[in-house]
PDB file of N, CA and C in Angstrom:
ATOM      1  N   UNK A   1       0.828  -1.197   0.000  1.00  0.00           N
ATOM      2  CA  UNK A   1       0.000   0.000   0.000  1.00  0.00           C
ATOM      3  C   UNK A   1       0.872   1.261   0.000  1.00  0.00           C
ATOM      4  N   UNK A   2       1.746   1.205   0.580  1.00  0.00           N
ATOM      5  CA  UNK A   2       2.744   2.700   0.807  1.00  0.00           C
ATOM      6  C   UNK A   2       3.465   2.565  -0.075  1.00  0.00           C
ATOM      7  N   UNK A   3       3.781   1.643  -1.210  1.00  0.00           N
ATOM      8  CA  UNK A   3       4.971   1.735  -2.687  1.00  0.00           C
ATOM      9  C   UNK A   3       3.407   2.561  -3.688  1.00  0.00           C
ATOM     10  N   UNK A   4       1.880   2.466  -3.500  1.00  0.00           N
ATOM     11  CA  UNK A   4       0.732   2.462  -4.071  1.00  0.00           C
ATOM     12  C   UNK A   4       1.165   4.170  -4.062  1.00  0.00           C
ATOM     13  N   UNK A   5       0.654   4.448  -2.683  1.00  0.00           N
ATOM     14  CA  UNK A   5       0.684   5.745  -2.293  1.00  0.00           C
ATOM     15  C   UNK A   5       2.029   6.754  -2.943  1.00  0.00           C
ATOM     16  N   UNK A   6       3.198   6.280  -2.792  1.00  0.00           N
ATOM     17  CA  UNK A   6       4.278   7.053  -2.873  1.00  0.00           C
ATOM     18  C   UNK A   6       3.989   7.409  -4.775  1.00  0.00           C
ATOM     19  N   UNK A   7       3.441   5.979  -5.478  1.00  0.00           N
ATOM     20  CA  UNK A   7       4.269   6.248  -7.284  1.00  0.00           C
ATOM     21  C   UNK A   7       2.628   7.164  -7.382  1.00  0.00           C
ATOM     22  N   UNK A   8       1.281   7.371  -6.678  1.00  0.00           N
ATOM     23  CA  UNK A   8       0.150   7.837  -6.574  1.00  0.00           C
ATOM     24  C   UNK A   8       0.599   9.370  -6.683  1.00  0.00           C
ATOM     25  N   UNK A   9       1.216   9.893  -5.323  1.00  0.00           N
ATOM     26  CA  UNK A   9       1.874  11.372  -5.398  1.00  0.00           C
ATOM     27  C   UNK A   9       3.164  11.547  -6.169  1.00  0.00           C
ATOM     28  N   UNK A  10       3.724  10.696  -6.820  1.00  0.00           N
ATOM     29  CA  UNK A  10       4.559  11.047  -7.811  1.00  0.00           C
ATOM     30  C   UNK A  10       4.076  11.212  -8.827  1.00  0.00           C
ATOM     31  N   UNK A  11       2.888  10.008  -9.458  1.00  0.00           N
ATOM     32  CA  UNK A  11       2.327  10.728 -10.366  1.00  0.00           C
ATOM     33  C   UNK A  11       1.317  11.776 -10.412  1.00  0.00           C
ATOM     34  N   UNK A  12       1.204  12.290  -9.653  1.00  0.00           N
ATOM     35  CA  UNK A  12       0.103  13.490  -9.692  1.00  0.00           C
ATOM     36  C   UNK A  12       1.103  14.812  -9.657  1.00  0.00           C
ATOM     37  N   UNK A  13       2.254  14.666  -9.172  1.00  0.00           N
ATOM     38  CA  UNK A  13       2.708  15.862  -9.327  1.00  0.00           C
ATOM     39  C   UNK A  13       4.016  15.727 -10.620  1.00  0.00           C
ATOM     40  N   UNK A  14       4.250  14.779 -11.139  1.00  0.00           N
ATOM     41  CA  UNK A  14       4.486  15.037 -12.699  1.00  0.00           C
ATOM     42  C   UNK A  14       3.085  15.136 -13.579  1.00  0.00           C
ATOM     43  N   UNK A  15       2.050  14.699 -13.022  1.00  0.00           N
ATOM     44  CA  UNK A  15       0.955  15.516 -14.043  1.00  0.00           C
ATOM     45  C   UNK A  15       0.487  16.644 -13.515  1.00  0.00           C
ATOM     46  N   UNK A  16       1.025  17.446 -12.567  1.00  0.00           N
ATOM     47  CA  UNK A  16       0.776  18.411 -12.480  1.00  0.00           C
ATOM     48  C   UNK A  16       1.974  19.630 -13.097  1.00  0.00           C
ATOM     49  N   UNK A  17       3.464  19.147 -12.642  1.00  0.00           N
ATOM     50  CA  UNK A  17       4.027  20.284 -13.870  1.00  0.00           C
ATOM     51  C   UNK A  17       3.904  19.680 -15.464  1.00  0.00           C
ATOM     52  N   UNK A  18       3.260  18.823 -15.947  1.00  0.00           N
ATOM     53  CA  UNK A  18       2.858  18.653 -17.137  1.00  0.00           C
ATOM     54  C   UNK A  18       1.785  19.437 -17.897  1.00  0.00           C
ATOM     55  N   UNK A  19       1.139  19.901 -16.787  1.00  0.00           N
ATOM     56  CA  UNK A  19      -0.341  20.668 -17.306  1.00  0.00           C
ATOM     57  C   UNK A  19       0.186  22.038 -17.233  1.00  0.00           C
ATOM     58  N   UNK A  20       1.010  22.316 -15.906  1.00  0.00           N
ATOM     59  CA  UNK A  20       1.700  23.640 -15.864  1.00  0.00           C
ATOM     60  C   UNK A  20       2.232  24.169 -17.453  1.00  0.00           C
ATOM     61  N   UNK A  21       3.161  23.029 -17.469  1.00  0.00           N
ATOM     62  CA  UNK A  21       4.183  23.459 -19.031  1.00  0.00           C
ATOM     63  C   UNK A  21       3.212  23.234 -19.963  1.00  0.00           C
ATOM     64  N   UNK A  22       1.904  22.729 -20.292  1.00  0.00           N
ATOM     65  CA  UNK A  22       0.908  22.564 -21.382  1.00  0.00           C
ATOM     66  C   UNK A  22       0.450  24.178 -21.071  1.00  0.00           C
ATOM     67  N   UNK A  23      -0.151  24.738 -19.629  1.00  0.00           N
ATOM     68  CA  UNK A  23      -0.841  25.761 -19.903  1.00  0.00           C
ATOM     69  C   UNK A  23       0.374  27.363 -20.038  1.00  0.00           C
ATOM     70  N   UNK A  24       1.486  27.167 -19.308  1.00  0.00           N
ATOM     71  CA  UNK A  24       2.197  28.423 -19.234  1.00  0.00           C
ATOM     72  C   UNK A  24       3.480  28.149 -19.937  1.00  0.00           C
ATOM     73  N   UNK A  25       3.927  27.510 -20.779  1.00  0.00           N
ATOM     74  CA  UNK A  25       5.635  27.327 -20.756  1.00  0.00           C
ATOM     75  C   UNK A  25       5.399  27.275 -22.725  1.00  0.00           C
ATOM     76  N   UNK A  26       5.921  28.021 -23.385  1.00  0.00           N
ATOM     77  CA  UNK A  26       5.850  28.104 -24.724  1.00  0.00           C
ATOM     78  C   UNK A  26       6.854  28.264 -25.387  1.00  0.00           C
ATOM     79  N   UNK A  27       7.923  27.381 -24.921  1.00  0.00           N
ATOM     80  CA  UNK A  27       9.490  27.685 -25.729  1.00  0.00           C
ATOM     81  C   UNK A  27       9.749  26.828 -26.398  1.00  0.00           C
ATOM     82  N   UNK A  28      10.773  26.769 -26.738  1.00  0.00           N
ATOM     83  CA  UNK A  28      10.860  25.746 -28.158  1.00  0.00           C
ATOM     84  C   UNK A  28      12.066  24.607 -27.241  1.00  0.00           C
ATOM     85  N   UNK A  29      11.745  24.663 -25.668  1.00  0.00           N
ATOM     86  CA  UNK A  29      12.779  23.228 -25.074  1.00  0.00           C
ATOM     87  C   UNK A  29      11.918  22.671 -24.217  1.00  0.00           C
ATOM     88  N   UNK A  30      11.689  23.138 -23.812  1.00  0.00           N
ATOM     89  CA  UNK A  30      10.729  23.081 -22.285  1.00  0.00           C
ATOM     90  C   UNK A  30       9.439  22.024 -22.555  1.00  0.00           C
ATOM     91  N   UNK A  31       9.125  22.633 -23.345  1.00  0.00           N
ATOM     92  CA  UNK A  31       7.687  22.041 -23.783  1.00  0.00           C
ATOM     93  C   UNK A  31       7.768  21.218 -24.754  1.00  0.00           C
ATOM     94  N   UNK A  32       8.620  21.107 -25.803  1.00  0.00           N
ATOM     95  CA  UNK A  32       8.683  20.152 -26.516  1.00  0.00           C
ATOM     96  C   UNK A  32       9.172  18.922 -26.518  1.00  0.00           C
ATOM     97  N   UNK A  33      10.139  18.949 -25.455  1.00  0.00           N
ATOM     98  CA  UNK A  33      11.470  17.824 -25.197  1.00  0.00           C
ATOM     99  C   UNK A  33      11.394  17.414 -23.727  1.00  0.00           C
ATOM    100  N   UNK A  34      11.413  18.392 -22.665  1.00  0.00           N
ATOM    101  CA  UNK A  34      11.233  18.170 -21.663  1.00  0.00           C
ATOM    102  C   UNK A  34      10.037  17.517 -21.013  1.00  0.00           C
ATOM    103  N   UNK A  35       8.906  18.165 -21.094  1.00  0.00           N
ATOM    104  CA  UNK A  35       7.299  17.698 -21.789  1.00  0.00           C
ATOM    105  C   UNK A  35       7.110  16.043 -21.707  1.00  0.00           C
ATOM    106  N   UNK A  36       8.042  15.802 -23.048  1.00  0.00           N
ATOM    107  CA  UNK A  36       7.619  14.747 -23.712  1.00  0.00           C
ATOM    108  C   UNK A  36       8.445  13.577 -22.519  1.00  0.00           C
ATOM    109  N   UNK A  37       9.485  14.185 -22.056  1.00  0.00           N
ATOM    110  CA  UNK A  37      10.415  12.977 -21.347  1.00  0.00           C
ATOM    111  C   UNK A  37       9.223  12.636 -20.018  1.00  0.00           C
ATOM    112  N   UNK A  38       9.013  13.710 -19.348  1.00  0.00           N
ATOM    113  CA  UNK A  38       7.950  13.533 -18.186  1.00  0.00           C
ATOM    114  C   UNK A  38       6.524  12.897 -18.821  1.00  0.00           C
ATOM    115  N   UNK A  39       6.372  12.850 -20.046  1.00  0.00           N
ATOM    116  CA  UNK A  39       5.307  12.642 -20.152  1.00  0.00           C
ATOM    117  C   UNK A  39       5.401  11.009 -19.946  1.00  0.00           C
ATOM    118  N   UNK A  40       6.432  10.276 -20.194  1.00  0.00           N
ATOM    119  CA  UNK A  40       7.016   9.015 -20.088  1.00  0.00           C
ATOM    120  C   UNK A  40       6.777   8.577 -18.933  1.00  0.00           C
ATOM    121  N   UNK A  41       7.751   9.155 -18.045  1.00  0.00           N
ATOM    122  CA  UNK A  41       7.296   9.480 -16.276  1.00  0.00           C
ATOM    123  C   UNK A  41       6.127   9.395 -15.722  1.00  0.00           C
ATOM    124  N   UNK A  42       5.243  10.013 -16.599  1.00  0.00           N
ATOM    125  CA  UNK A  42       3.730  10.562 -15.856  1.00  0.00           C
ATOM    126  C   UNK A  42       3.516   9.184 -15.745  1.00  0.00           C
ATOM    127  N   UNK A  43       2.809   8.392 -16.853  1.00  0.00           N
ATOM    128  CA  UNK A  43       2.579   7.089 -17.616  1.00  0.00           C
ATOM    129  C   UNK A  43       3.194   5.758 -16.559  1.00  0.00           C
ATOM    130  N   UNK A  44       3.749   5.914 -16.488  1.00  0.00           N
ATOM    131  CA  UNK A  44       5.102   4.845 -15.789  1.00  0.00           C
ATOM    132  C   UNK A  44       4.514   4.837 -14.251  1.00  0.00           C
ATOM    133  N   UNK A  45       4.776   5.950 -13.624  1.00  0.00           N
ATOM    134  CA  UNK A  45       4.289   6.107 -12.522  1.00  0.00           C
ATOM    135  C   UNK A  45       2.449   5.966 -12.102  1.00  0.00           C
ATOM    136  N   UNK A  46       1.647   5.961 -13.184  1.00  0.00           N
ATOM    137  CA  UNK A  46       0.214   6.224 -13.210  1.00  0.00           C
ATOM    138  C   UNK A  46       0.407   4.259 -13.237  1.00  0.00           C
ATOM    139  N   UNK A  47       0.696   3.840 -14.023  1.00  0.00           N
ATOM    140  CA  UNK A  47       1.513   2.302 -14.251  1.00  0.00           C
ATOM    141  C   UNK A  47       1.369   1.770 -12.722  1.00  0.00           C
ATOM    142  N   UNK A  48       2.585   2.396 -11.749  1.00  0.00           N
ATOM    143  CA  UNK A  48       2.742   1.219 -10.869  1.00  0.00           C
ATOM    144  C   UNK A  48       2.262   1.595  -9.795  1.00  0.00           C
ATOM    145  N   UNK A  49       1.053   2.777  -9.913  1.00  0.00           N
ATOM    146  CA  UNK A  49      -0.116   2.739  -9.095  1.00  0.00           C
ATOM    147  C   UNK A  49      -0.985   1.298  -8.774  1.00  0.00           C
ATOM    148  N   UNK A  50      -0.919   0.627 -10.510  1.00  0.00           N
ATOM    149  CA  UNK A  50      -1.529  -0.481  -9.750  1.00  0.00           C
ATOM    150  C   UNK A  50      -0.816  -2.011 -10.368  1.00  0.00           C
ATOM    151  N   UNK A  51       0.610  -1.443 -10.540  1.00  0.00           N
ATOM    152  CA  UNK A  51       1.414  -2.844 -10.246  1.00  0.00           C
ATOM    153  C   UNK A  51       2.553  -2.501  -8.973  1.00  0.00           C
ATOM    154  N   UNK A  52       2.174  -2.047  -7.780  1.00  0.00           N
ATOM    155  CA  UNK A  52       3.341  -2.179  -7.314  1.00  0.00           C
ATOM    156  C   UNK A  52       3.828  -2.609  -6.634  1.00  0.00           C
ATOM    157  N   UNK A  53       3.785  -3.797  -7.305  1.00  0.00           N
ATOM    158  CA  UNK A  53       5.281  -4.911  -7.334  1.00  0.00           C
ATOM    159  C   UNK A  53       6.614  -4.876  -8.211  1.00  0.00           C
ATOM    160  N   UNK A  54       7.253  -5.345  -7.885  1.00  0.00           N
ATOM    161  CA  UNK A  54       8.394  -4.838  -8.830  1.00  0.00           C
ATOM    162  C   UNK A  54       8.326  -5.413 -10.480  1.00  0.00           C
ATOM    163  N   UNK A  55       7.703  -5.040 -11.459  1.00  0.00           N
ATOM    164  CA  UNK A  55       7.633  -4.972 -12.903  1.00  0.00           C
ATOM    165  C   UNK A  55       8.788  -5.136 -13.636  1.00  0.00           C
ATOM    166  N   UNK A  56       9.410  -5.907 -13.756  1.00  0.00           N
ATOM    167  CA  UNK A  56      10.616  -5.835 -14.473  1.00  0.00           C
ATOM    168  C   UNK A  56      10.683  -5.194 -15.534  1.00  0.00           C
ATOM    169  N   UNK A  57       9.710  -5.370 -16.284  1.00  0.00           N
ATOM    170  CA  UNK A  57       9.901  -4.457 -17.642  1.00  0.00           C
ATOM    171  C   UNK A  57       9.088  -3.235 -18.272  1.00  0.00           C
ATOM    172  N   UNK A  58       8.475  -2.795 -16.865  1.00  0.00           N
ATOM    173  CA  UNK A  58       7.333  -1.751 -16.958  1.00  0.00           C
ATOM    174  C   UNK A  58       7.990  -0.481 -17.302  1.00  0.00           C
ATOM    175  N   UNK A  59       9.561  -0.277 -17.625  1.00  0.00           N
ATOM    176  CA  UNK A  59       9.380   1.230 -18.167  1.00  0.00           C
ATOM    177  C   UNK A  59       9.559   0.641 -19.458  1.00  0.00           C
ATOM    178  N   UNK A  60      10.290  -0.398 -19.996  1.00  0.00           N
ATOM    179  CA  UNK A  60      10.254  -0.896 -21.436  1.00  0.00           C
ATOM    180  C   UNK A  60       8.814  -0.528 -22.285  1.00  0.00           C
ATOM    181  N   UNK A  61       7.809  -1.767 -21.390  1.00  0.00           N
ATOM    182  CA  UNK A  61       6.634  -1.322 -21.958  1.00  0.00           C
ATOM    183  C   UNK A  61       5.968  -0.258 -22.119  1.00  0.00           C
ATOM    184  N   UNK A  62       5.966   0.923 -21.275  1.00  0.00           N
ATOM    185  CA  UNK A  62       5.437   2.003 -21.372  1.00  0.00           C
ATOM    186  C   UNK A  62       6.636   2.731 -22.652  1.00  0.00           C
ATOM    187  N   UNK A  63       7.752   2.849 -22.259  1.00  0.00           N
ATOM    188  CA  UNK A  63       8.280   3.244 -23.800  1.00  0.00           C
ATOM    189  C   UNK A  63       7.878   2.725 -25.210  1.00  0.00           C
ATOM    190  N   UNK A  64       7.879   1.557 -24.631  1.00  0.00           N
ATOM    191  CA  UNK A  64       7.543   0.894 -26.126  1.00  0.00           C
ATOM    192  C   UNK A  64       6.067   1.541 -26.437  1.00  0.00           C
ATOM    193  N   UNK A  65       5.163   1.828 -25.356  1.00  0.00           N
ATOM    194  CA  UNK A  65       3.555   2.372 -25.691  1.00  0.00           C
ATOM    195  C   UNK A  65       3.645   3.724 -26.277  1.00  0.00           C
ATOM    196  N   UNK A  66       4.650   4.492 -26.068  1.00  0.00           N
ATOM    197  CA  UNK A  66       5.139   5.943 -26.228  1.00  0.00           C
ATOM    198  C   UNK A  66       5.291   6.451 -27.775  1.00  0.00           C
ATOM    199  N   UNK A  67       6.587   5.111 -27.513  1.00  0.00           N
ATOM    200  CA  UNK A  67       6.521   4.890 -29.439  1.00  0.00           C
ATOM    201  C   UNK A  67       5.370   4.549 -30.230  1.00  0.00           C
ATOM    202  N   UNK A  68       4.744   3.720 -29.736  1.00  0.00           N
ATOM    203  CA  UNK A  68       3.550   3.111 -30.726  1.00  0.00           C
ATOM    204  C   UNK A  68       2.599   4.194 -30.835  1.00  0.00           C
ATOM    205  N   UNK A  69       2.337   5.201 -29.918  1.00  0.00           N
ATOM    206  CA  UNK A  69       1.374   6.074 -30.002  1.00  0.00           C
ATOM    207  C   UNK A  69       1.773   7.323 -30.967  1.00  0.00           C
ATOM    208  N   UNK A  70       3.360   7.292 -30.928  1.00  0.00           N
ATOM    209  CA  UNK A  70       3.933   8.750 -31.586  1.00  0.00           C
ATOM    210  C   UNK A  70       3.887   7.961 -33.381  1.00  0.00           C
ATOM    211  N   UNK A  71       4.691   6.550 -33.094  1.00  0.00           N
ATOM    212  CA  UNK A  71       4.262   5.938 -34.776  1.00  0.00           C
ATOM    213  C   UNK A  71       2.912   6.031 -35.347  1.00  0.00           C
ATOM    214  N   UNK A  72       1.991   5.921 -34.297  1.00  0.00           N
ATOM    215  CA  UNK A  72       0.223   5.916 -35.252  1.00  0.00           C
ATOM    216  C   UNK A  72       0.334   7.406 -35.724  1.00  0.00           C
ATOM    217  N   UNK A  73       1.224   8.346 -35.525  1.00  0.00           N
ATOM    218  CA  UNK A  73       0.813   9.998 -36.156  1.00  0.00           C
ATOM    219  C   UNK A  73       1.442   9.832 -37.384  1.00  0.00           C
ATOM    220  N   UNK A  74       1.950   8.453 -37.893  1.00  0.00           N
ATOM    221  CA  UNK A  74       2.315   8.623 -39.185  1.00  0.00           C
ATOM    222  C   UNK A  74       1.216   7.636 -39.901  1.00  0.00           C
ATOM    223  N   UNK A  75       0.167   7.568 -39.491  1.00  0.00           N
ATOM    224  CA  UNK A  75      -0.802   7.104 -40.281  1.00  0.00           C
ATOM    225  C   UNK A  75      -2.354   7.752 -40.415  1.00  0.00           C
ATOM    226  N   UNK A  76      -3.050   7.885 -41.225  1.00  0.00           N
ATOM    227  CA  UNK A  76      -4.140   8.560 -41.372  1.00  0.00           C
ATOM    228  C   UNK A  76      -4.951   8.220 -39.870  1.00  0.00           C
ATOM    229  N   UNK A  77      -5.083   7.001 -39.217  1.00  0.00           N
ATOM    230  CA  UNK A  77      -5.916   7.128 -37.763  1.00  0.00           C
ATOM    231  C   UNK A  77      -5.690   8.095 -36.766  1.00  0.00           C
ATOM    232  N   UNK A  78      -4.484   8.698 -37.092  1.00  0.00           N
ATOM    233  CA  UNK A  78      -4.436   9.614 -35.884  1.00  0.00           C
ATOM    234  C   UNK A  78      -5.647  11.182 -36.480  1.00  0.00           C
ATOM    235  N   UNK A  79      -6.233  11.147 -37.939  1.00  0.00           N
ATOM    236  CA  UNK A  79      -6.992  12.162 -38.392  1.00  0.00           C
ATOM    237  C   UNK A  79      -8.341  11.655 -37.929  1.00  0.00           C
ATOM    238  N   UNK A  80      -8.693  10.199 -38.171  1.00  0.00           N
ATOM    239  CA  UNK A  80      -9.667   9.939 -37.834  1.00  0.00           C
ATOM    240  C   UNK A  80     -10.179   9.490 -36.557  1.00  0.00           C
ATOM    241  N   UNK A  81      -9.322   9.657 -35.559  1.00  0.00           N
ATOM    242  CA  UNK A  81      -9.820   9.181 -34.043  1.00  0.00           C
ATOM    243  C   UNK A  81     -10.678  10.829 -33.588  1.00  0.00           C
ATOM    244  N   UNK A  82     -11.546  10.240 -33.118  1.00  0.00           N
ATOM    245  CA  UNK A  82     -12.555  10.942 -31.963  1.00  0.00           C
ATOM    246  C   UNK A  82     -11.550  12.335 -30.962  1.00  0.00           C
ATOM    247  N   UNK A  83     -12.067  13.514 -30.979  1.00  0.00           N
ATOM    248  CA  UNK A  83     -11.500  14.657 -30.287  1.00  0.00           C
ATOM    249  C   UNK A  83     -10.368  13.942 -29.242  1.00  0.00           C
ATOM    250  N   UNK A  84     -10.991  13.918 -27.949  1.00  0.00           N
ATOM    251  CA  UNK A  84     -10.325  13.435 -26.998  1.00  0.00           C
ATOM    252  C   UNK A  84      -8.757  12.801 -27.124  1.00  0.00           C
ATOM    253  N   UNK A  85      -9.204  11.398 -28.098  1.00  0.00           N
ATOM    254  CA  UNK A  85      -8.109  11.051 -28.617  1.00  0.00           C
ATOM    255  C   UNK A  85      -7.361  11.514 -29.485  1.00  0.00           C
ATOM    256  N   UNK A  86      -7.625  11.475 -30.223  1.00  0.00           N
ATOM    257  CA  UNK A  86      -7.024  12.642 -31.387  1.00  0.00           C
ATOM    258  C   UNK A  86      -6.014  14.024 -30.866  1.00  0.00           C
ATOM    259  N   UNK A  87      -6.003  14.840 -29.776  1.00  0.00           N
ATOM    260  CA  UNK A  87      -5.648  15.189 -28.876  1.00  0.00           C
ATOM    261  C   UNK A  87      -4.164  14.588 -28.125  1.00  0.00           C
ATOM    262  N   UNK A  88      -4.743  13.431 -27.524  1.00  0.00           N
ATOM    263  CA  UNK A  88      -3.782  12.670 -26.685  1.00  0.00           C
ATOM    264  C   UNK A  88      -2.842  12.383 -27.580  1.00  0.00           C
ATOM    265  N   UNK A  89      -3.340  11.898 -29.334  1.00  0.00           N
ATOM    266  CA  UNK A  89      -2.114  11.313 -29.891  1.00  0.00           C
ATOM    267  C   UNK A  89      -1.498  11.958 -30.183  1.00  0.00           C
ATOM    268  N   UNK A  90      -1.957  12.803 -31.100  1.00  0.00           N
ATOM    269  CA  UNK A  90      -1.572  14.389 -31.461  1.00  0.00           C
ATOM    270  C   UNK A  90      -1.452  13.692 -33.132  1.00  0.00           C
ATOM    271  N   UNK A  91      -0.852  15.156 -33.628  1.00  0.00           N
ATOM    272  CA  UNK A  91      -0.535  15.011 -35.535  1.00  0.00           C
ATOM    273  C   UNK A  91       0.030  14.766 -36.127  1.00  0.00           C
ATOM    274  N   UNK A  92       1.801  15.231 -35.089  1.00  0.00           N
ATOM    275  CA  UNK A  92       2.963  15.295 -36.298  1.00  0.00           C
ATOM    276  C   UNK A  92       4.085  14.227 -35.519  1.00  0.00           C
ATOM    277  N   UNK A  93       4.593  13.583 -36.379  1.00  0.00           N
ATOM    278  CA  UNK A  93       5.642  12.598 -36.274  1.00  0.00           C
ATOM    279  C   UNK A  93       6.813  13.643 -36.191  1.00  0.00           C
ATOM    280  N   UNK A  94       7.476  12.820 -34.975  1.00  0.00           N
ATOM    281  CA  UNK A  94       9.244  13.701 -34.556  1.00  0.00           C
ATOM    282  C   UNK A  94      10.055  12.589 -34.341  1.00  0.00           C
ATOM    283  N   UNK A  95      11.082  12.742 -34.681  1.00  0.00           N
ATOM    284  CA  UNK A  95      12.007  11.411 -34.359  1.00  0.00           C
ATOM    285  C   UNK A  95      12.461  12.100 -33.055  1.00  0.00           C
ATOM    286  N   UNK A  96      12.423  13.587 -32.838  1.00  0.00           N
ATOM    287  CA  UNK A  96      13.147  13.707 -31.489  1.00  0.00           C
ATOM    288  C   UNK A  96      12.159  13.516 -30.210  1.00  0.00           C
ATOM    289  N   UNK A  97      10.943  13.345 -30.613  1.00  0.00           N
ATOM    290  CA  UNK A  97      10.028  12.806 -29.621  1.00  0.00           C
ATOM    291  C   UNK A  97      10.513  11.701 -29.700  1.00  0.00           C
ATOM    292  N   UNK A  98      10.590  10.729 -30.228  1.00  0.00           N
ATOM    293  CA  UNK A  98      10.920   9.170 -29.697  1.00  0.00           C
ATOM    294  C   UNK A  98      12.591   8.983 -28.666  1.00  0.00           C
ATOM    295  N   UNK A  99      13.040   9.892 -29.220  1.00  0.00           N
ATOM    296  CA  UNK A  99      14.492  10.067 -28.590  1.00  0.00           C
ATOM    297  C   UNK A  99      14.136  10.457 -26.979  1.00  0.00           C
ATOM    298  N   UNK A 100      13.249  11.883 -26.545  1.00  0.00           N
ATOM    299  CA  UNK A 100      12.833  12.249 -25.305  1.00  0.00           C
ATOM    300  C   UNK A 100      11.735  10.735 -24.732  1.00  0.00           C
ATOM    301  N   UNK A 101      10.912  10.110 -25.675  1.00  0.00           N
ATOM    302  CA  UNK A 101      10.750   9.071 -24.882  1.00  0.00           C
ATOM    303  C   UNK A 101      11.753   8.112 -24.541  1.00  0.00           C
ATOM    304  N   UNK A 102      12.566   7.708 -25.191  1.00  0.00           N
ATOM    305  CA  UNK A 102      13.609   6.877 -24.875  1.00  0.00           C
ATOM    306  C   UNK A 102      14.449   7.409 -23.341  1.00  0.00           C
ATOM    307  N   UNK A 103      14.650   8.915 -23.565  1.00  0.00           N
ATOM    308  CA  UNK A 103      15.251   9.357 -22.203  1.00  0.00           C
ATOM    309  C   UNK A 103      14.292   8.822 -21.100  1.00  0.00           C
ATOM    310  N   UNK A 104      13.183   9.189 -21.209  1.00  0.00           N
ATOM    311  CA  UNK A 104      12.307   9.069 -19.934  1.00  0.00           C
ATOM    312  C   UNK A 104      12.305   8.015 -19.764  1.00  0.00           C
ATOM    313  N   UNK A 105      12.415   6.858 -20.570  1.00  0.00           N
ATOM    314  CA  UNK A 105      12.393   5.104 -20.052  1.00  0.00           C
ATOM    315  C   UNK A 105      13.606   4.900 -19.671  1.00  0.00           C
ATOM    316  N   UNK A 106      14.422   5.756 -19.906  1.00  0.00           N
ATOM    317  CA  UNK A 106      16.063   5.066 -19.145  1.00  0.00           C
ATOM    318  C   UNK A 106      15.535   5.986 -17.771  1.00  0.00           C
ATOM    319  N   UNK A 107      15.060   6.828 -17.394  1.00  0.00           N
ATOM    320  CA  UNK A 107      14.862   7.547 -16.240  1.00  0.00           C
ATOM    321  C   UNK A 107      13.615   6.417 -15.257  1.00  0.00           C
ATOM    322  N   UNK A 108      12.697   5.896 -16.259  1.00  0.00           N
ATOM    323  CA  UNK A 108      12.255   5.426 -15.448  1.00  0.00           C
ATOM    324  C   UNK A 108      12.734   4.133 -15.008  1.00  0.00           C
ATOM    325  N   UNK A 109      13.279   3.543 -15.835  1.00  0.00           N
ATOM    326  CA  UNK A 109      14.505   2.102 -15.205  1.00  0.00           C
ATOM    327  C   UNK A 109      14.715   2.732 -14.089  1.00  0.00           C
ATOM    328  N   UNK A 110      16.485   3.788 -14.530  1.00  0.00           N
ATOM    329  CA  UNK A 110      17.177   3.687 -13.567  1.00  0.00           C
ATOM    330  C   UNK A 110      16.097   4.209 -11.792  1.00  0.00           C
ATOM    331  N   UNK A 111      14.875   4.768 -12.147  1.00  0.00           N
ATOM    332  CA  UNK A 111      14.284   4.870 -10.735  1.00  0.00           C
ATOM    333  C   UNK A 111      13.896   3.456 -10.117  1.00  0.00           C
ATOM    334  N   UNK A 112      13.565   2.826 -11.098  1.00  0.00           N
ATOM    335  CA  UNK A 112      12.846   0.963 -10.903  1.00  0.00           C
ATOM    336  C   UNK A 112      14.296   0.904  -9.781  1.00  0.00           C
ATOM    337  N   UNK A 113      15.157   1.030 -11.099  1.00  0.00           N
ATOM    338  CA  UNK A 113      16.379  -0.467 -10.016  1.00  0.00           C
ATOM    339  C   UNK A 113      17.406   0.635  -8.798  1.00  0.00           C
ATOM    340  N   UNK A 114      16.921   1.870  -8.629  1.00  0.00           N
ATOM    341  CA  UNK A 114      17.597   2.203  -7.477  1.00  0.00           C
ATOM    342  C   UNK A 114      16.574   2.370  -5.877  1.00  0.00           C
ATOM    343  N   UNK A 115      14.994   2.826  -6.856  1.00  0.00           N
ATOM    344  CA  UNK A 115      14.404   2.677  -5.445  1.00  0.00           C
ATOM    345  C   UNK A 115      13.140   1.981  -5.349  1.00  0.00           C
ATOM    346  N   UNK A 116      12.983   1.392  -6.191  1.00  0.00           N
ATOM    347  CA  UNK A 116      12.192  -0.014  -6.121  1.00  0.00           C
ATOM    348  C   UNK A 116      12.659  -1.447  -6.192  1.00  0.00           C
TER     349      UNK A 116
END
C-alpha cells in the first residue's frame, strides 16, 4: 500500500508540472522535449499505481507504448480518431520525440532499479 501511495503522489505531481508546461511554458525546449520525457514518467508512474510490485519491464513497456502512439501519427488514424483522442495522440511525427521518450524510459529504469 505505501509503494501504491508514494508512485500515486509522484504521479500526480508530474501531471501536475505537465499541465503547468501545457498551460504556461511556450518555448521551443521546455515544452517540446522536456514535456515529452515527463510525459514518459507521468505514464510509468500512473503504471505502478496499480502494479506495485516490482515490474521488471514496466518502463520498457510504457516506452515501447510511447513509441507506438507517436508511430500511429504517421498514419491517417491519428486524423480519424474521436476529439479526446485525437488530442492525446496528437498530428505530427518527430524522431526527437521518440528520442525524449527513450530518455524518460532510461529515467524510469534507472528509478525501478535504485528505489524499487
Amino acid at each position: 500500500m505505501k509503494k501504491r501511495l508514494i508512485c500515486a503522489g509522484i504521479f500526480a505531481a508530474v501531471l501536475g508540472i505537465e499541465v503547468l508546461i501545457a498551460l504556461f511554458v511556450h518555448d521551443a525546449f521546455v515544452r517540446p522535449y522536456f514535456g515529452d520525457v515527463l510525459a514518459v514518467v507521468c505514464v510509468y508512474f500512473f503504471a505502478r499505481i496499480f502494479l506495485p510490485e516490482k515490474p521488471r519491464y514496466l518502463s520498457i513497456f510504457v516506452t515501447a507504448f510511447a513509441f507506438v502512439v507517436e508511430l500511429v501519427q504517421l498514419t491517417p488514424l491519428s486524423e480519424i480518431l474521436p476529439s479526446p483522442l485525437s488530442i492525446i495522440v496528437g498530428g505530427t511525427f518527430d524522431f526527437a520525440d521518440l528520442a525524449c521518450y527513450l530518455v524518460g524510459g532510461v529515467i524510469c529504469f534507472l528509478i525501478d532499479k535504485k528505489f524499487f
